[in-house]
Protein backbone atom coordinates (compact mmCIF):
# COMPACT_ATOMS: atom_id res chain seq x y z
CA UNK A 1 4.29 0.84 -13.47
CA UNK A 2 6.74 -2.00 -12.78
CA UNK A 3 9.07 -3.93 -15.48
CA UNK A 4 7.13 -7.39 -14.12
CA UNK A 5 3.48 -5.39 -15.21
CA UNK A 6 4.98 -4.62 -18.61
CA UNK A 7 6.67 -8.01 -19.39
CA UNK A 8 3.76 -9.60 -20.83
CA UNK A 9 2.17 -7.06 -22.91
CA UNK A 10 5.78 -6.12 -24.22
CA UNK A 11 7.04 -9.95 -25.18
CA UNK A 12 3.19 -10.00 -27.20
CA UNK A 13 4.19 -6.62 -29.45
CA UNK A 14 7.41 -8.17 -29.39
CA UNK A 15 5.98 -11.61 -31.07
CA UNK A 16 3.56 -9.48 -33.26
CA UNK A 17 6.53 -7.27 -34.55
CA UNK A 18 8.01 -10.79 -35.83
CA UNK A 19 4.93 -11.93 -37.12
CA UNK A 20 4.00 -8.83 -39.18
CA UNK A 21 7.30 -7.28 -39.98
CA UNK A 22 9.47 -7.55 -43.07
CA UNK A 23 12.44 -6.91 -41.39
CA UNK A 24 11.95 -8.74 -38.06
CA UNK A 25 10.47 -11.70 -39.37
CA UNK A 26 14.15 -13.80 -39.41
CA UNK A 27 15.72 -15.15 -36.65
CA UNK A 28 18.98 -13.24 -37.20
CA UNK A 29 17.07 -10.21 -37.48
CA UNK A 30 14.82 -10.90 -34.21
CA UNK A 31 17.55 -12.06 -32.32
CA UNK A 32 19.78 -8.68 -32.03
CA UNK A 33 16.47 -6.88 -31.04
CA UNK A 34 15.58 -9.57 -28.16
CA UNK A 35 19.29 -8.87 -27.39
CA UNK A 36 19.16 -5.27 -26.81
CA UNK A 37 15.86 -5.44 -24.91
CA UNK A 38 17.02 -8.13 -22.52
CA UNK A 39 20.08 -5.34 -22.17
CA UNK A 40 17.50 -2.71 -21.03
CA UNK A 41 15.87 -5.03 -18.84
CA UNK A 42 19.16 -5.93 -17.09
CA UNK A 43 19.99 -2.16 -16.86
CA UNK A 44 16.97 -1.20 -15.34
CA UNK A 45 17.12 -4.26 -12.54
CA UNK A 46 20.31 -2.95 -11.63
CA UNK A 47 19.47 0.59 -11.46
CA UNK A 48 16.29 -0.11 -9.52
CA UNK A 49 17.25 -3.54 -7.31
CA UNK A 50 20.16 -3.16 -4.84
CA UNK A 51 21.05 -5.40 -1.91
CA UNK A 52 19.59 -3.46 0.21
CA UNK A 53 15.65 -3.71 -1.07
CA UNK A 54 16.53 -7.24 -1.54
CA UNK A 55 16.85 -8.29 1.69
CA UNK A 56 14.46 -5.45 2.67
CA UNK A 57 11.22 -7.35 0.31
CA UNK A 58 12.92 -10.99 1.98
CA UNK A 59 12.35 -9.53 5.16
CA UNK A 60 8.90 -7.63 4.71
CA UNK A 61 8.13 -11.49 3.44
CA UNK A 62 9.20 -13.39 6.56
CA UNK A 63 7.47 -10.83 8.56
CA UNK A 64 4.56 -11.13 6.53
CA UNK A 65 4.21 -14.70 6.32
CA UNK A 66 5.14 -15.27 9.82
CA UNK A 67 4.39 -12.72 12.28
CA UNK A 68 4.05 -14.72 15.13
CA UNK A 69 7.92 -14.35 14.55
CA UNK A 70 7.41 -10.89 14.36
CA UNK A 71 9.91 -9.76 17.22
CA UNK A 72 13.08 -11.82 16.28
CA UNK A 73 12.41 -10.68 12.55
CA UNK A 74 12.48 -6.89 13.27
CA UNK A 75 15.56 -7.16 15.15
CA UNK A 76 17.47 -7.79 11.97
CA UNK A 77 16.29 -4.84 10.14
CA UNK A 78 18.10 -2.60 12.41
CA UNK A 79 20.96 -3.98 10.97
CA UNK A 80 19.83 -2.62 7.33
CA UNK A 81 18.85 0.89 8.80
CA UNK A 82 21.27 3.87 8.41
């Protein structure tokens, strides 16, 4: 499962957990949470997304969205291969 399927569900329990909880349900309580979450997120995007897949997904785009390109496109991935 991907961060960008989980985002949704998790910001919901998120809201619910400051809706129902005692502790939570203060902004300066809510706010160090949000904090550390949005630091997990951050650390997984950079453990996960490198330059590489970056321009890897931009290219698998281009050649997606415009194959009749298709021959100039591939010609720069050889410039990403090892």
């Amino acid at each position: 499962m991907q961060v960008i399927d989980t985002l949704p569900s998790m910001m919901n329990a998120l809201r619910m957990v400051w809706i129902i909880s005692r502790h939570y349900n203060r902004d300066d309580r809510m706010v160090p949470l949000l904090e550390r979450v949005a630091w997990e997120l951050a650390e997984r995007v950079y453990r996960v997304i490198t330059f590489r897949t970056l321009f890897e997904y931009h290219l698998l785009l281009l050649l997606h969205h415009h194959h009749h390109h298709r021959g100039r496109v591939a010609g720069v991935t050889k410039y990403f291969d090892p």
